[in-house]
C-alpha atoms as a PDB file:
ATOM      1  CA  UNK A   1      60.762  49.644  28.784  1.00  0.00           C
ATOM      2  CA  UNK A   2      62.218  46.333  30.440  1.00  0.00           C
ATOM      3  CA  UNK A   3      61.877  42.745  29.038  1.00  0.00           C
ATOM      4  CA  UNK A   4      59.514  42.217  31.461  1.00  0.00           C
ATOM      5  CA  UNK A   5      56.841  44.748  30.699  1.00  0.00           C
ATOM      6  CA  UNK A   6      57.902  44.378  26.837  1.00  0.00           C
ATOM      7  CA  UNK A   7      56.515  40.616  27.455  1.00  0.00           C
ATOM      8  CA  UNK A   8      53.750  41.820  29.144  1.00  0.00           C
ATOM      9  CA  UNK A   9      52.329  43.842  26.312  1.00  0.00           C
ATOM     10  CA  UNK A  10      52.655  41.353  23.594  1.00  0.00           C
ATOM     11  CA  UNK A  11      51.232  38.990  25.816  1.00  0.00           C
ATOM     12  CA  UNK A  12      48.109  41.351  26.461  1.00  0.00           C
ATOM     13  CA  UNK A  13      47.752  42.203  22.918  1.00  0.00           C
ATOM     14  CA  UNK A  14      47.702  38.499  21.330  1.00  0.00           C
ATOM     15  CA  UNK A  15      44.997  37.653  24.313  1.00  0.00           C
ATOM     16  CA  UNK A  16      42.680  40.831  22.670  1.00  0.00           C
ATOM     17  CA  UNK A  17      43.526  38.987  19.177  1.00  0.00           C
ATOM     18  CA  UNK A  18      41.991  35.723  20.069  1.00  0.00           C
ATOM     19  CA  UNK A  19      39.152  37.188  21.818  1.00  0.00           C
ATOM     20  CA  UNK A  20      37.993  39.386  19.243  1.00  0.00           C
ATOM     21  CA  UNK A  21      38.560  36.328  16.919  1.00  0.00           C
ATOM     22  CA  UNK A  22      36.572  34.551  19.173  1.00  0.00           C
ATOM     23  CA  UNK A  23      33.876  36.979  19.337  1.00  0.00           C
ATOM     24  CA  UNK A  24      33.706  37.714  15.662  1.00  0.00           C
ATOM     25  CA  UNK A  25      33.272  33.506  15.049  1.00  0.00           C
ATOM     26  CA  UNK A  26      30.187  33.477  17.791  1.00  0.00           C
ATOM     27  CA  UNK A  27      28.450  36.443  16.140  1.00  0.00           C
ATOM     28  CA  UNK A  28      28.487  35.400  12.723  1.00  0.00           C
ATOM     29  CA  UNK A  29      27.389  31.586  14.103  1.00  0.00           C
ATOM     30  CA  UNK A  30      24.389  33.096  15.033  1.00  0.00           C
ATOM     31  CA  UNK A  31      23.134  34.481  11.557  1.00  0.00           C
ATOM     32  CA  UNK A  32      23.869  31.142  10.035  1.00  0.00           C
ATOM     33  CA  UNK A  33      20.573  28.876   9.735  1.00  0.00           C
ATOM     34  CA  UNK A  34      21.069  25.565  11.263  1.00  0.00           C
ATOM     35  CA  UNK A  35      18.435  24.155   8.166  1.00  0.00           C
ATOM     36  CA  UNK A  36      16.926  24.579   5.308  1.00  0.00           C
ATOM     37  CA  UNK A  37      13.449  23.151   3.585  1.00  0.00           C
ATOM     38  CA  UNK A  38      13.936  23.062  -0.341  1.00  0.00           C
ATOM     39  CA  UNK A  39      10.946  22.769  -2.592  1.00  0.00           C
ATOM     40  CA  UNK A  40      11.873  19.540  -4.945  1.00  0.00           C
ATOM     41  CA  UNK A  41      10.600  17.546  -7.978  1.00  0.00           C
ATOM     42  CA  UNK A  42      11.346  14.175  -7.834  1.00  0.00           C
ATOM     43  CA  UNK A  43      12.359  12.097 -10.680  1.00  0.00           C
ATOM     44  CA  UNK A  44      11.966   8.526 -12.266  1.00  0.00           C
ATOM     45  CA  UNK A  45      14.179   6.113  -9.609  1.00  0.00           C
ATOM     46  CA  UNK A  46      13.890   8.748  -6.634  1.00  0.00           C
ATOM     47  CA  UNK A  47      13.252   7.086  -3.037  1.00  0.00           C
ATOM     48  CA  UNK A  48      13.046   8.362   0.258  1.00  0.00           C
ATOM     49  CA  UNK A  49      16.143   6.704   0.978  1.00  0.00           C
ATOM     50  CA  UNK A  50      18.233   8.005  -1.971  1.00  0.00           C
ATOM     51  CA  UNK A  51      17.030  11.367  -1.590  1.00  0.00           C
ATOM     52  CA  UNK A  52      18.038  10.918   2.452  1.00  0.00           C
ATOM     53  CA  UNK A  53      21.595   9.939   1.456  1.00  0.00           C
ATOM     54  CA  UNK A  54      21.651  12.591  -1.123  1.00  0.00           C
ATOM     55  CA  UNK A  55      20.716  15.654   0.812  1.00  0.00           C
ATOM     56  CA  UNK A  56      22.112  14.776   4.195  1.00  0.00           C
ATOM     57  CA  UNK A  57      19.079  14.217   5.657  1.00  0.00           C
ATOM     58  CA  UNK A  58      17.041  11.082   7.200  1.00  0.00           C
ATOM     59  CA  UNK A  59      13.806   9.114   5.630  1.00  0.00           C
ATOM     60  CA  UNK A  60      11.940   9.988   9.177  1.00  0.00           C
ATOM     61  CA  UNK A  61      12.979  13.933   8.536  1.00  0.00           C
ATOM     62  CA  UNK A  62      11.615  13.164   4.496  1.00  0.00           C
ATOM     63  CA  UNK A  63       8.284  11.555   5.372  1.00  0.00           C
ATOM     64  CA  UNK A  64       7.459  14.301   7.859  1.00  0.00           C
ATOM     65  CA  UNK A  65       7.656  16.879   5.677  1.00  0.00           C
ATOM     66  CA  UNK A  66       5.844  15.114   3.151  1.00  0.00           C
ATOM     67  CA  UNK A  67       2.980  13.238   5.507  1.00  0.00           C
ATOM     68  CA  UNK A  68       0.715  13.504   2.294  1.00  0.00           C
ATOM     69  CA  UNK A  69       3.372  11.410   0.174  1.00  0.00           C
ATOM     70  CA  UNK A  70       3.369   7.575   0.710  1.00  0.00           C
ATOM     71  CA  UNK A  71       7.048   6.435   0.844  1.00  0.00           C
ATOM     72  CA  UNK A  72       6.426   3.501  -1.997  1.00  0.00           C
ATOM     73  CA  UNK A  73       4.688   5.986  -4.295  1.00  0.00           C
ATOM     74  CA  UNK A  74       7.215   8.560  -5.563  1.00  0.00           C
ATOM     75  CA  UNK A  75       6.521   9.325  -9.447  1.00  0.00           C
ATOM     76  CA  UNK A  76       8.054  11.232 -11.683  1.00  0.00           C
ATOM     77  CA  UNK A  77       7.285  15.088 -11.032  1.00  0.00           C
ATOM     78  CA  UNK A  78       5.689  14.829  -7.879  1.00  0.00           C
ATOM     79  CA  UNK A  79       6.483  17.727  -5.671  1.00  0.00           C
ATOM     80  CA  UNK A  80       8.303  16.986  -2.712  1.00  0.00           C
ATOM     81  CA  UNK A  81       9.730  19.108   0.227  1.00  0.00           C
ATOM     82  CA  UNK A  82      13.617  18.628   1.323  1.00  0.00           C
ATOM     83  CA  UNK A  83      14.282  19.534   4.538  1.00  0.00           C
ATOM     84  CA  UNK A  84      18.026  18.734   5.768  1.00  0.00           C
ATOM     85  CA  UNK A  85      21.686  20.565   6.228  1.00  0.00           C
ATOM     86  CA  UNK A  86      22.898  23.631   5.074  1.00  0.00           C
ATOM     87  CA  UNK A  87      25.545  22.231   3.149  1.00  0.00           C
ATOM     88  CA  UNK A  88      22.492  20.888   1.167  1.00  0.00           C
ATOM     89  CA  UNK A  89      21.375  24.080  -0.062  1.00  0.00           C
ATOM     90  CA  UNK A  90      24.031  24.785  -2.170  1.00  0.00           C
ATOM     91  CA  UNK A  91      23.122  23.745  -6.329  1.00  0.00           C
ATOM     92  CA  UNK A  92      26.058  22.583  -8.549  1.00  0.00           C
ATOM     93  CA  UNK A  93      27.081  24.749 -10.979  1.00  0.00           C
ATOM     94  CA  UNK A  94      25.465  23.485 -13.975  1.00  0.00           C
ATOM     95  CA  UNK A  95      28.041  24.508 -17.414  1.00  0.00           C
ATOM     96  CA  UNK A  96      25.957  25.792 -20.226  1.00  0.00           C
ATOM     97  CA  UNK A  97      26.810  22.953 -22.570  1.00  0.00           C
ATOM     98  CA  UNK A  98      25.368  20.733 -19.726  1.00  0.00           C
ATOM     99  CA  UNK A  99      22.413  22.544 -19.399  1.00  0.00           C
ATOM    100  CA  UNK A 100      21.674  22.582 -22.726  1.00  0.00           C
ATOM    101  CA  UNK A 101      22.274  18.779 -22.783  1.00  0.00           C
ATOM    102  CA  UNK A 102      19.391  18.195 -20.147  1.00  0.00           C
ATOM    103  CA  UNK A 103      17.059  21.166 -21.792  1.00  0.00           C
ATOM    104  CA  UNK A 104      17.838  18.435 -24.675  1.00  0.00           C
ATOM    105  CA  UNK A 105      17.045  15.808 -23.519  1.00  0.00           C
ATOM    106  CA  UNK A 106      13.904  16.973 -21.167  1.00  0.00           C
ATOM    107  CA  UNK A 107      12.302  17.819 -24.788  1.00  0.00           C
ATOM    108  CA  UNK A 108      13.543  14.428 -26.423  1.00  0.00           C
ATOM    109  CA  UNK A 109      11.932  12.232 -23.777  1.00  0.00           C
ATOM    110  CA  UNK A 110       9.609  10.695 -25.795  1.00  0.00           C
ATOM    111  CA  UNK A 111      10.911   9.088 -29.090  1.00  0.00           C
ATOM    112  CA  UNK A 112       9.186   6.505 -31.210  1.00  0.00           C
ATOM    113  CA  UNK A 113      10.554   4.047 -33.833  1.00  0.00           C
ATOM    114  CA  UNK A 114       7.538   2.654 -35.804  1.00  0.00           C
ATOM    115  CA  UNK A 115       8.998   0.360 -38.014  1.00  0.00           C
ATOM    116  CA  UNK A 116      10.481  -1.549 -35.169  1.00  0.00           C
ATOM    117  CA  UNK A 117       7.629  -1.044 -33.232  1.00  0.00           C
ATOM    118  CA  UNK A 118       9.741   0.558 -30.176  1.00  0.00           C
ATOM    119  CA  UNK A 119       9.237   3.723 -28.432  1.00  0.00           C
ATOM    120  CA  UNK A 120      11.883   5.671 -25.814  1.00  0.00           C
ATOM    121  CA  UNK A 121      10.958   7.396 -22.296  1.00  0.00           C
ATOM    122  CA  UNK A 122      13.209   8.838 -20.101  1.00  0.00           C
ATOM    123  CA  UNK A 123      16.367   6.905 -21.795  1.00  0.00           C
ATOM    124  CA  UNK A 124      14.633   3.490 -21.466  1.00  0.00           C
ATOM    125  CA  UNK A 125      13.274   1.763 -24.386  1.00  0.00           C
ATOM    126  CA  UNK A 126      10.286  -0.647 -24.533  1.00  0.00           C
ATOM    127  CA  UNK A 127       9.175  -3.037 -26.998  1.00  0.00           C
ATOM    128  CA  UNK A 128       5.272  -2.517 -27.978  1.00  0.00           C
ATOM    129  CA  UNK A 129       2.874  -4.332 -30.078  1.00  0.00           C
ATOM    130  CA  UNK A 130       0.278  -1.601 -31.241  1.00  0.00           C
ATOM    131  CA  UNK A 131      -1.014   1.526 -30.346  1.00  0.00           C
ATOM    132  CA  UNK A 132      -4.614   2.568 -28.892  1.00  0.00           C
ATOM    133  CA  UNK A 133      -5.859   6.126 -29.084  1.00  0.00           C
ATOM    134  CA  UNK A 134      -8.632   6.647 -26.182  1.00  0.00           C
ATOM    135  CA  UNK A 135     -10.230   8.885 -23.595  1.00  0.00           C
ATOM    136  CA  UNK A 136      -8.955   9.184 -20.459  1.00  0.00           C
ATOM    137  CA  UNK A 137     -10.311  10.592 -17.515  1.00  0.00           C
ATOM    138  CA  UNK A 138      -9.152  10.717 -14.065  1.00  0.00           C
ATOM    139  CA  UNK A 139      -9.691   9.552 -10.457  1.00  0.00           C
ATOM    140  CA  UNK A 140      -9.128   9.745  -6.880  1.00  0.00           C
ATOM    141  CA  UNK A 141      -8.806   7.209  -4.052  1.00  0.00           C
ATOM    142  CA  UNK A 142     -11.915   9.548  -2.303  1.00  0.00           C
ATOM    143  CA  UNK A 143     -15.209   6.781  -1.075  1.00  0.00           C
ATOM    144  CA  UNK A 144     -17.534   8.668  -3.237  1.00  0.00           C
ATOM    145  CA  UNK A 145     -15.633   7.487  -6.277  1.00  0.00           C
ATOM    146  CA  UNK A 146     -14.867   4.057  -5.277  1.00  0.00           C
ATOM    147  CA  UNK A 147     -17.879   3.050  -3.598  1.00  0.00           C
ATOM    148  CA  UNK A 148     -17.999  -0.002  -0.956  1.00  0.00           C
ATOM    149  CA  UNK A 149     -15.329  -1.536  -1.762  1.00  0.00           C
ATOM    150  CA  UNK A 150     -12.908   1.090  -1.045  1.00  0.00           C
ATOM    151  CA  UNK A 151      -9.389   2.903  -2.336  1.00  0.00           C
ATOM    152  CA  UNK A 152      -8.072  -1.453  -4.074  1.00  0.00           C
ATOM    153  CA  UNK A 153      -7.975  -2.032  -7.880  1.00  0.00           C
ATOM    154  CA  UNK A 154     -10.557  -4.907  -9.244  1.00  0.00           C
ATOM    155  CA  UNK A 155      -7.841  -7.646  -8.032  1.00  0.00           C
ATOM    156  CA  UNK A 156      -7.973  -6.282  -4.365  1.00  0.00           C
ATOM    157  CA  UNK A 157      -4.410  -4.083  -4.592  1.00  0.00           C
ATOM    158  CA  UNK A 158      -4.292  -0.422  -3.226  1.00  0.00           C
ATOM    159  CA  UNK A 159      -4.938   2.413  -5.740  1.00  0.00           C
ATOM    160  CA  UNK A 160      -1.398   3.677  -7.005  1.00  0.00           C
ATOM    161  CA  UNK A 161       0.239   5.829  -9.232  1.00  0.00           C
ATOM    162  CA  UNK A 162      -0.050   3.040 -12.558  1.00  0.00           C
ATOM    163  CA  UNK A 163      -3.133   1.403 -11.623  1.00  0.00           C
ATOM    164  CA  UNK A 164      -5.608   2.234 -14.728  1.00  0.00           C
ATOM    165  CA  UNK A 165      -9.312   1.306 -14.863  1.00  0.00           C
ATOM    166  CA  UNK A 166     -10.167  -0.118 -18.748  1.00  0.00           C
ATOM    167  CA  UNK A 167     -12.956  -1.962 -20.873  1.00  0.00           C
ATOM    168  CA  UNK A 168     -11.571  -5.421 -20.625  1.00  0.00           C
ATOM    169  CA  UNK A 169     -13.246  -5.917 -23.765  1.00  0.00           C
ATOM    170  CA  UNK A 170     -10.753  -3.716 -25.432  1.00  0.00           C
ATOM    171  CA  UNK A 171      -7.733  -3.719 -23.128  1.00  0.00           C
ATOM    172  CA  UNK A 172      -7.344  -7.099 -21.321  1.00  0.00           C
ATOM    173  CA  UNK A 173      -7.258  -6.972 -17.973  1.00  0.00           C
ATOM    174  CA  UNK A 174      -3.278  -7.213 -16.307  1.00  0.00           C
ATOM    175  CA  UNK A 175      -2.059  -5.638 -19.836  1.00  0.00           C
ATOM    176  CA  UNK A 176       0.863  -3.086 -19.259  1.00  0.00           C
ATOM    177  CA  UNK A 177       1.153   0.258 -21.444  1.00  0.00           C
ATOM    178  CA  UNK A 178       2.858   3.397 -22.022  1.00  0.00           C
ATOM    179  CA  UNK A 179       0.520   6.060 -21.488  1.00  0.00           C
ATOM    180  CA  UNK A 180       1.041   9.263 -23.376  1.00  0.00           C
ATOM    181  CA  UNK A 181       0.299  12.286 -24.686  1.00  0.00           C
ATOM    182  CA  UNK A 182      -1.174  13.538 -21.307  1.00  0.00           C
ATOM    183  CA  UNK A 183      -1.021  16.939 -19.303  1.00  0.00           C
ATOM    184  CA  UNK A 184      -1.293  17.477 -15.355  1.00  0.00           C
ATOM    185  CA  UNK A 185       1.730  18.777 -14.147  1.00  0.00           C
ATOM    186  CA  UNK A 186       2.629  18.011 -10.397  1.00  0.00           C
ATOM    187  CA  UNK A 187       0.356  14.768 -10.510  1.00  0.00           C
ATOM    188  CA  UNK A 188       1.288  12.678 -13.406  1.00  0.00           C
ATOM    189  CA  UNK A 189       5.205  12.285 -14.501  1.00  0.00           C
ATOM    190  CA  UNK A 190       5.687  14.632 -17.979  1.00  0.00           C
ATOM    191  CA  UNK A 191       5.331  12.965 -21.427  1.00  0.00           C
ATOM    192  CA  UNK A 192       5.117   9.012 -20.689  1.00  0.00           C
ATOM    193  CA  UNK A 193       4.436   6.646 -17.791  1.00  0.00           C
ATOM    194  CA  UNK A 194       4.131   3.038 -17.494  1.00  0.00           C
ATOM    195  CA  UNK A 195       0.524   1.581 -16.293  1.00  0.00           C
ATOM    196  CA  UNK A 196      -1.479  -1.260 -15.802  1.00  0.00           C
ATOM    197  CA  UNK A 197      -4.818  -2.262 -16.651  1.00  0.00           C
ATOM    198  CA  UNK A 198      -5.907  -3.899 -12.998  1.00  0.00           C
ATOM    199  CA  UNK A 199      -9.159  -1.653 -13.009  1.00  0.00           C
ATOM    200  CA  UNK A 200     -12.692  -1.665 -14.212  1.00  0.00           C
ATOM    201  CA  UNK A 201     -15.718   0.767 -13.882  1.00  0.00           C
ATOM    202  CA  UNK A 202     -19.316   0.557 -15.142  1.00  0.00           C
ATOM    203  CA  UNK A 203     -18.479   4.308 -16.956  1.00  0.00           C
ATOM    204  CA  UNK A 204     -15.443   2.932 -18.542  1.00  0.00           C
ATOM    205  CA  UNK A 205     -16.445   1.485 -21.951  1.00  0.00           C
ATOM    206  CA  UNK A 206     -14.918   1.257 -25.496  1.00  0.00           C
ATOM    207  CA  UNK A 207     -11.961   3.435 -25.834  1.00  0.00           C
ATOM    208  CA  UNK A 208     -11.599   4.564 -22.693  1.00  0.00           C
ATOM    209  CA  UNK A 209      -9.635   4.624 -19.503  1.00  0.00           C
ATOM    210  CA  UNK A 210      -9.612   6.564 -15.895  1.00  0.00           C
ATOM    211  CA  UNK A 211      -6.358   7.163 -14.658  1.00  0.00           C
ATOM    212  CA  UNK A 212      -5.768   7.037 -11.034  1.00  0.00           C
ATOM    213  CA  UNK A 213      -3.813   9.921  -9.476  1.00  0.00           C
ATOM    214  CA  UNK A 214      -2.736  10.471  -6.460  1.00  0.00           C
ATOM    215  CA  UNK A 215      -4.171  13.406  -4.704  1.00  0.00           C
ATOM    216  CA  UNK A 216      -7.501  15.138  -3.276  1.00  0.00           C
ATOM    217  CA  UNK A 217     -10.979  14.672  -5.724  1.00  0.00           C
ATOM    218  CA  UNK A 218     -11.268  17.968  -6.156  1.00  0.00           C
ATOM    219  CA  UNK A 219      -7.708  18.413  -7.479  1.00  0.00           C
ATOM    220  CA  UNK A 220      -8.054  15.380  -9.541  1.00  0.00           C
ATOM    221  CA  UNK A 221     -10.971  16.592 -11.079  1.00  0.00           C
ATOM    222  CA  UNK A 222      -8.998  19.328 -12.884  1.00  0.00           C
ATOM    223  CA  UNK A 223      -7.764  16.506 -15.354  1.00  0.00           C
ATOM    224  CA  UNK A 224     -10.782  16.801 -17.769  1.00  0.00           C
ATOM    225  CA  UNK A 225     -11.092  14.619 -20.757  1.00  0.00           C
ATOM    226  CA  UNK A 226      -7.911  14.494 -22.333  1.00  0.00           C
ATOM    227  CA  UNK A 227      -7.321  12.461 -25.686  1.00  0.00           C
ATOM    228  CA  UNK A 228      -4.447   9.560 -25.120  1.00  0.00           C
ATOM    229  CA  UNK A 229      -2.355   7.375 -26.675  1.00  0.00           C
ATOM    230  CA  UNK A 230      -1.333   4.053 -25.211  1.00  0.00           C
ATOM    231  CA  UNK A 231       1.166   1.836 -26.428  1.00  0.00           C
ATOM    232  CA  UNK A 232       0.805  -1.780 -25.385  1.00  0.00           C
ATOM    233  CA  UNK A 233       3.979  -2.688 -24.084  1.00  0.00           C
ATOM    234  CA  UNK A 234       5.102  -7.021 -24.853  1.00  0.00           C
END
């Protein structure tokens, strides 16, 4: 064989190389999914905007696939859909001793300290003054609950996640509490919220509150009468 046609077939042979590398690269492109939608449970602090920067994505992409979700009310375990970049949908490897830690403190988000008179949520602490044990029902931003005047508080404000409806007589009007003790998983944030008393309705007497939630009557109306305690928060 001379140098020349030695050449020749090294030459050929590195060419089939790169094309079947090149090949091989195009065909496995094409199985991998440009994006992703996660299923997600947002948590106390979450925005649009940190959840954008988070999972690669933008607050236009977030709000249309949540159109139901208004941007400035994001609670604590509301359910939210993540749509963004594959690189997003990979999860951390969480170590066991971490896991546990979170398992921990999930169960220990609720601590009170009597004799000081402070109680713990979610790794804040607030200072309160007493505690009132009522009735709590719940309700929607839907016209047949909020008559003429529409989906606004007593002081005019749009219905939000914290606005409750009380008997001034009992819990002054503009007074800020804990609210605990409740159960409605995927509407209200687990163990403890914070709320205000900026509501009032001719049902709502004595011990007694209606808790607005966001979401349809119907699903609203699986709340029920649940018994509540509120610490009033100085």
């Amino acid at each position: 064989m001379t140098i020349k046609s030695v050449f020749t077939s090294k030459r050929k042979s590195l060419i089939g190389k790169t094309a079947a590398l090149v090949l091989g690269l195009s065909l496995s492109l094409q199985f991998v999914p440009a994006a992703f939608a996660a299923n997600y449970t947002a948590k106390e602090g979450d925005t649009f905007y940190l959840l954008s920067q988070r999972y690669g994505t933008t607050v236009s992409a977030l709000m249309s696939a949540n159109p139901s979700v208004k941007p400035t009310n994001i609670y604590a375990g509301l359910k939210l859909t993540i749509p963004g970049q594959l690189k997003a949908a990979s999860t951390p490897k969480t170590s066991a001793a971490a896991a546990s830690k979170a398992i921990s403190a999930d169960a220990n988000a609720l601590k009170v300290m009597s004799d000081s008179k402070v109680v713990q949520a979610w790794g804040k602490t607030f200072n309160y003054s007493k505690t009132i044990d009522v009735k709590a029902t719940a309700y929607s931003s839907s016209a047949d609950e909020n008559g003429k005047w529409g989906a606004v508080d007593y002081f005019g404000n749009p219905l939000a996640l914290g606005t409750i409806a009380v008997d001034p007589n009992v819990i002054p009007m503009g007074t800020k509490v804990l609210v605990t003790g409740h159960e409605f998983a995927g509407f209200l944030p687990k163990q403890a919220f914070v709320a205000t008393a900026t509501d009032q309705g001719s049902a709502i007497k004595g011990n007694r509150i209606d808790i607005f939630v966001p979401g349809s009557q119907n699903a609203v109306s699986q709340f029920g009468i649940q018994d509540i305690k509120l610490y009033v928060l100085n």
